[in-house]
C-alpha atoms as a PDB file:
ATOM      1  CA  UNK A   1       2.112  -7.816 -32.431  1.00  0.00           C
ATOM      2  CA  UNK A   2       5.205  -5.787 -32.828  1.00  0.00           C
ATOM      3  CA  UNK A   3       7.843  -6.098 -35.132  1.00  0.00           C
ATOM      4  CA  UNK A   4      11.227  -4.783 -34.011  1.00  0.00           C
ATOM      5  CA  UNK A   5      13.086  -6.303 -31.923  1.00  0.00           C
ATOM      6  CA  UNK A   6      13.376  -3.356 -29.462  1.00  0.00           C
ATOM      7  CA  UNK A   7       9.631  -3.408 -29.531  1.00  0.00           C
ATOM      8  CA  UNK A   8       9.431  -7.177 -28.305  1.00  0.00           C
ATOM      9  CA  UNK A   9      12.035  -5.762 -25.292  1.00  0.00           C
ATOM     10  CA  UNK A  10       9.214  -3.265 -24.157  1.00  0.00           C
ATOM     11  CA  UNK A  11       6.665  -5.604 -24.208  1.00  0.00           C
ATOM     12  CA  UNK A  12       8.848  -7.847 -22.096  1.00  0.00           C
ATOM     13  CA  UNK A  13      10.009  -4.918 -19.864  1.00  0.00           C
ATOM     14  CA  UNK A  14       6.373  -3.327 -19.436  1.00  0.00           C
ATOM     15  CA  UNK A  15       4.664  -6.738 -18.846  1.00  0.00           C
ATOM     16  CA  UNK A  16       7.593  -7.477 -15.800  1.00  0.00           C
ATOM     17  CA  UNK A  17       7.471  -3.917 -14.300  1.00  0.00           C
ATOM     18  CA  UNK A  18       3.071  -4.601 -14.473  1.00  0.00           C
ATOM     19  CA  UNK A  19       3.337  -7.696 -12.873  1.00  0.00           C
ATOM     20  CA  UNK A  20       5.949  -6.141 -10.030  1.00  0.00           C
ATOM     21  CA  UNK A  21       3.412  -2.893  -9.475  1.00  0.00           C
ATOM     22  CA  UNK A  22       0.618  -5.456  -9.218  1.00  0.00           C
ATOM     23  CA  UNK A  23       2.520  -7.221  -6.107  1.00  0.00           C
ATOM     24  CA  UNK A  24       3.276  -4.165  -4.533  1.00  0.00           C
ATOM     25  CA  UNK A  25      -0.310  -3.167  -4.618  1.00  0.00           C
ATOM     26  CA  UNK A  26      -1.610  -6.051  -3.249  1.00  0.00           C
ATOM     27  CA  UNK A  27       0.779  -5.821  -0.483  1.00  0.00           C
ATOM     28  CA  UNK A  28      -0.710  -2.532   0.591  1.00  0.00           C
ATOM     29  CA  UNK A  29      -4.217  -3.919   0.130  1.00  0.00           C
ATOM     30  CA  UNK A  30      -3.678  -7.101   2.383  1.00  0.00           C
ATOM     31  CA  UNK A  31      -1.930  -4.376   4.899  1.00  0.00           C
ATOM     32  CA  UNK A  32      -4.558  -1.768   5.344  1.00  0.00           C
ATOM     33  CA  UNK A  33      -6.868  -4.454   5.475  1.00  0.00           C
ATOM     34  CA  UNK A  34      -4.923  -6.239   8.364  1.00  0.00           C
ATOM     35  CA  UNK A  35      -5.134  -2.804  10.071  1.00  0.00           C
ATOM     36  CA  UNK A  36      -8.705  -2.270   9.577  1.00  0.00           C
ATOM     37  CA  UNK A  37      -9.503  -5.572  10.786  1.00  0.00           C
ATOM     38  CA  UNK A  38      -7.611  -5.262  14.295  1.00  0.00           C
ATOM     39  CA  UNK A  39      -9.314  -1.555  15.058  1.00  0.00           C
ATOM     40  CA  UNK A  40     -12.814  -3.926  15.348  1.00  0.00           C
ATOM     41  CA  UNK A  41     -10.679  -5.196  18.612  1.00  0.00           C
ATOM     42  CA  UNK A  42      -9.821  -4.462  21.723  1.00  0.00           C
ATOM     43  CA  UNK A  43      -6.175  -4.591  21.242  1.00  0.00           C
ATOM     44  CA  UNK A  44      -4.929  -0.705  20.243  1.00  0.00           C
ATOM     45  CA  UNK A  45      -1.400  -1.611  20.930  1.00  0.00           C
ATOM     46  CA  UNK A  46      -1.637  -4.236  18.213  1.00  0.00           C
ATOM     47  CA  UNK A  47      -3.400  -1.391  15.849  1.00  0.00           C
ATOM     48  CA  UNK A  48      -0.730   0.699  16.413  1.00  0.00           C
ATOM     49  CA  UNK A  49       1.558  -2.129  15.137  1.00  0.00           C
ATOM     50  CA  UNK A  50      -0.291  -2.597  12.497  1.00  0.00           C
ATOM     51  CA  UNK A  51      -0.915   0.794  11.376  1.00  0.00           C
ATOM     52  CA  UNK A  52       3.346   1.784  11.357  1.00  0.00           C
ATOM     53  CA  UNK A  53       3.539  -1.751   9.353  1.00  0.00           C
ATOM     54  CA  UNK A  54       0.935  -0.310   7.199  1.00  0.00           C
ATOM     55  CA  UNK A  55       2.513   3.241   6.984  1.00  0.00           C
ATOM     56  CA  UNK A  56       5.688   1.558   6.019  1.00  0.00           C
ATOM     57  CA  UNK A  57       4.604  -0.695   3.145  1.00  0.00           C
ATOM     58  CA  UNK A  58       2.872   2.546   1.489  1.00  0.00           C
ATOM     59  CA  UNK A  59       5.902   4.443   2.082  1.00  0.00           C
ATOM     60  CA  UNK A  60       8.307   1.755   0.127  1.00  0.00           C
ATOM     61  CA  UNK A  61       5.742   1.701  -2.389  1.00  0.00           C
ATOM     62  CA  UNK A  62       5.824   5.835  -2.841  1.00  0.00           C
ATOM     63  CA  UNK A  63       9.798   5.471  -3.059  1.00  0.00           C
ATOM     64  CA  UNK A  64       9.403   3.166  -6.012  1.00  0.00           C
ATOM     65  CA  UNK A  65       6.804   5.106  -7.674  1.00  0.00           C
ATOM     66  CA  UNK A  66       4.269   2.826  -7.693  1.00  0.00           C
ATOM     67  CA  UNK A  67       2.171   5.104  -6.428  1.00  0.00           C
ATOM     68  CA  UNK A  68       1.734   8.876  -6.066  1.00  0.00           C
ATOM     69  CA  UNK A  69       2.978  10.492  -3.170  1.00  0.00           C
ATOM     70  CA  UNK A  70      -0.172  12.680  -2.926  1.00  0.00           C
ATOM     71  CA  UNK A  71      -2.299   9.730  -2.823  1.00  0.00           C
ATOM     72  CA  UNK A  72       0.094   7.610  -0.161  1.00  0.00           C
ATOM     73  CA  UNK A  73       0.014  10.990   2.257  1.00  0.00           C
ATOM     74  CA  UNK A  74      -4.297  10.679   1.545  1.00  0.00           C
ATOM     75  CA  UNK A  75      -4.068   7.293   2.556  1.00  0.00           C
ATOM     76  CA  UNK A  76      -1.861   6.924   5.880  1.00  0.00           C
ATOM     77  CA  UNK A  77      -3.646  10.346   6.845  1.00  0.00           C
ATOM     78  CA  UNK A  78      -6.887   8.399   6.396  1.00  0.00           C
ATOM     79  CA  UNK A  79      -5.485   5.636   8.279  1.00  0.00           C
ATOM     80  CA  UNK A  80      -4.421   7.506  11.264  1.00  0.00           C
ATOM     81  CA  UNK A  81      -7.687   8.936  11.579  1.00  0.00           C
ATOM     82  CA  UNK A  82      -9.050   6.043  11.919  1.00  0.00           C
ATOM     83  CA  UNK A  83      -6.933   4.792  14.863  1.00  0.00           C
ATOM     84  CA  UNK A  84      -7.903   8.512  16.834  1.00  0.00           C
ATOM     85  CA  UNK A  85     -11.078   7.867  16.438  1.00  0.00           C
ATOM     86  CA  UNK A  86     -11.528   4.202  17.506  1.00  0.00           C
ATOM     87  CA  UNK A  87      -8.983   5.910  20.417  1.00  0.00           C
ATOM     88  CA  UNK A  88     -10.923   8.459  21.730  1.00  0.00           C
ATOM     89  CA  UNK A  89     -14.231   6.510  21.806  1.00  0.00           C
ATOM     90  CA  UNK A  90     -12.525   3.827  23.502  1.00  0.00           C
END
């Protein structure tokens, strides 16, 4: 356990920011997996929806560092792919 007193402060400041990047991540997860569930239907306008919500909630989470921007442009490029393919089948 730590001893200082400014210690104790970064173990209160690191456990808060963990628990914050933790939501955040979740909220991307539950996203792209709303997404990926409505490409199964028939509904591409609702896709579409879902895919700019998706887009967005990676792109707030980018901004606040939570994750890389590298890996948030691999991730909504992945994403769009998706949609143009389940497009030009359909």
């Amino acid at each position: 356990m730590a001893n200082t007193k400014s210690a104790l402060k970064r173990i209160r400041q690191a456990e808060k920011r963990r628990q914050r990047n933790k939501q955040i991540k979740t909220r991307i997860k539950s996203t792209v997996r709303d997404y990926l569930n409505s490409l199964g239907e028939e509904d591409k306008e609702s896709a579409h929806q879902k895919l700019i919500s998706a887009i967005k909630t990676i792109d707030k989470a980018t901004s606040k560092g939570i994750i890389h921007k590298r890996t948030a442009a691999r991730k909504k490029s992945r994403l769009a792919k998706k949609l143009n393919k389940v497009q030009q089948v359909g």
